[in-house]
Protein backbone atom coordinates (compact mmCIF):
# COMPACT_ATOMS: atom_id res chain seq x y z
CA UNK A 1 -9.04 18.08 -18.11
CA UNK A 2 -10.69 21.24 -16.24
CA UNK A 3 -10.18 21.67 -12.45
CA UNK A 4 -11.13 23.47 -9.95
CA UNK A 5 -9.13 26.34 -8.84
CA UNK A 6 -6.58 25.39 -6.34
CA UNK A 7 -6.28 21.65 -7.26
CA UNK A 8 -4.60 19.64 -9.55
CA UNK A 9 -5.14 17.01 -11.65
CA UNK A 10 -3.70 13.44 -10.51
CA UNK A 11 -2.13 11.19 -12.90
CA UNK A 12 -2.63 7.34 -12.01
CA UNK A 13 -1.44 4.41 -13.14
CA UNK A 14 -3.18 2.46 -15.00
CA UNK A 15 -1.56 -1.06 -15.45
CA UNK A 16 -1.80 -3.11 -12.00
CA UNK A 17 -0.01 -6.59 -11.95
CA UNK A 18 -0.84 -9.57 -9.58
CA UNK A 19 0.02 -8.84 -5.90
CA UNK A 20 -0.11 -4.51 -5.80
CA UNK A 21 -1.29 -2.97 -2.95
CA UNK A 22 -4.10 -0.81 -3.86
CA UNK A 23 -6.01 1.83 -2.33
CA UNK A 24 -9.81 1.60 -3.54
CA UNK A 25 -12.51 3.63 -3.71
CA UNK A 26 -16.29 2.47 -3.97
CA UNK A 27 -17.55 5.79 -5.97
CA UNK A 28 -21.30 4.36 -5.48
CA UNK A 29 -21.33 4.14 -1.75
CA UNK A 30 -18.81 7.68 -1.80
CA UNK A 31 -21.12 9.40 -3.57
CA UNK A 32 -24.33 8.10 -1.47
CA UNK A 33 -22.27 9.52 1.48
CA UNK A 34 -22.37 6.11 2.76
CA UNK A 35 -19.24 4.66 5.22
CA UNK A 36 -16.80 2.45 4.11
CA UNK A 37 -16.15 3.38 0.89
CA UNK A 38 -12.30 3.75 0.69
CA UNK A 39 -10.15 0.42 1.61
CA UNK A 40 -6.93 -1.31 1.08
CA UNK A 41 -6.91 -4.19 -1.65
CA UNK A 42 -4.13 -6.52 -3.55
CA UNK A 43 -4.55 -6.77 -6.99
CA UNK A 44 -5.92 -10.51 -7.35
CA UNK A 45 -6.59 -10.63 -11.65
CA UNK A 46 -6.37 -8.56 -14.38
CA UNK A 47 -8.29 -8.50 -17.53
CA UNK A 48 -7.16 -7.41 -20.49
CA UNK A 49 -11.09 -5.02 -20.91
CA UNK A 50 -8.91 -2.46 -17.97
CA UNK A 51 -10.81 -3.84 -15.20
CA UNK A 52 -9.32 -5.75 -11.96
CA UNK A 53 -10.39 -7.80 -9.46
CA UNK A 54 -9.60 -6.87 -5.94
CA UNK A 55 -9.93 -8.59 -2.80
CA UNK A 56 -10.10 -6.30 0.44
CA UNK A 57 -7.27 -7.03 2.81
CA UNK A 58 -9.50 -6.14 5.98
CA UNK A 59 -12.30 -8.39 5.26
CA UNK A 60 -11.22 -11.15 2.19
CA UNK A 61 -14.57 -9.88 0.26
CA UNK A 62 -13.69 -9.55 -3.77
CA UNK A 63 -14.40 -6.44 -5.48
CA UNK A 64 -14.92 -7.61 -9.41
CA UNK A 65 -14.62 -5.03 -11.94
CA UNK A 66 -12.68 -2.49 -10.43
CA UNK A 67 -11.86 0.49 -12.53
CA UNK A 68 -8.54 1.49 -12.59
CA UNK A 69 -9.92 5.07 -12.34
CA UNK A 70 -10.70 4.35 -8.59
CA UNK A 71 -7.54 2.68 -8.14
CA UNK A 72 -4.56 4.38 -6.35
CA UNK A 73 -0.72 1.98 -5.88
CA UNK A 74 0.11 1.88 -2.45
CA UNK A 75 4.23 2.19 -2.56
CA UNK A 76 6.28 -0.21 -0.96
CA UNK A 77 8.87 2.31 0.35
CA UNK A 78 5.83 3.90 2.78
CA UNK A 79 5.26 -0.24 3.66
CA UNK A 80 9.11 -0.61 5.08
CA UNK A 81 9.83 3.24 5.96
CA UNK A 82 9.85 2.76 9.68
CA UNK A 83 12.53 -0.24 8.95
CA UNK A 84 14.46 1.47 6.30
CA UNK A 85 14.73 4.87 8.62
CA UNK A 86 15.35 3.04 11.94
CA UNK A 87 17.74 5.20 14.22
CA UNK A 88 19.96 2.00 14.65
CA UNK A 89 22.40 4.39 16.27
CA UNK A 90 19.95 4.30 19.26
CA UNK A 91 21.12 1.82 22.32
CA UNK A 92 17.37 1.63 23.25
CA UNK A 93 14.82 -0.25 20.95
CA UNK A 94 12.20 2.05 22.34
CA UNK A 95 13.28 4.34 19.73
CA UNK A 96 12.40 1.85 17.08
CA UNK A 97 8.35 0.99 16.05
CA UNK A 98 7.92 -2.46 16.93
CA UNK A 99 8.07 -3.37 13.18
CA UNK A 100 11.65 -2.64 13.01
CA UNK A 101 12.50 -4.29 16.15
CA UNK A 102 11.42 -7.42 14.77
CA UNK A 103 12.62 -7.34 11.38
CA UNK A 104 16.28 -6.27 13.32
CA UNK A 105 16.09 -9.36 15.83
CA UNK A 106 15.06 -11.83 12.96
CA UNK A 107 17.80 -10.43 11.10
CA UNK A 108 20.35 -10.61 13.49
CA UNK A 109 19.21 -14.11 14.75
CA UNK A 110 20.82 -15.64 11.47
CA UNK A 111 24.54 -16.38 10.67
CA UNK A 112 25.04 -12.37 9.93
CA UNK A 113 26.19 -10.49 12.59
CA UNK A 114 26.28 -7.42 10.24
CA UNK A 115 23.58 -5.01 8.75
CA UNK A 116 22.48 -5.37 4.99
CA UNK A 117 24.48 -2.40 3.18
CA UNK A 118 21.70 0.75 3.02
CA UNK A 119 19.80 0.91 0.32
């Protein structure tokens, strides 16, 4: 595959299962320069032709068809980062993103009294 000076080709995957995260991209309305084009989607089928069917997380609407080509996984590490890098050290929860405030008090309002061992 050619490119262009100064970029690089990007390697995808290509086999989606039930429940990813995906980041999609509309190439008709990108290329038309039209908005809304790009948008976050879980994986809802699979067909065994490649394709997938979508359904947009911001507004429910199903994109059939979807080429895997136009299809980017969305990891969960960057999902629970702000969790996972918490400064639980810190005596004020301002420090925290509101995120891992509540996963902390949720955890702590069960039987535990201790942390889950770092990961």
């Amino acid at each position: 595959m050619a490119t262009q000076p100064g970029t690089q080709a990007v390697s995808q995957q290509t086999s989606y299962k039930r429940g990813d995260f995906v980041l999609y991209r509309n190439a008709e309305l990108f290329w038309a320069g039209k908005p809304g084009h790009t948008f976050v989607c879980r994986v809802d089928r699979t067909w065994e032709s490649g394709v997938f069917d979508l359904v947009c997380l911001d507004t429910g609407r199903v994109v059939c068809d979807a080429h895997p080509d136009f299809m980017r996984l969305l990891p969960t590490a960057d999902v629970m980062h702000d969790i996972d890098t918490a400064p639980l050290s810190e005596p004020d929860s301002g420090a925290m993103t509101p995120a891992a405030v509540a996963w902390l008090r949720q955890h702590l309002a069960q039987d535990s009294s201790t942390l889950p061992a770092p990961r």
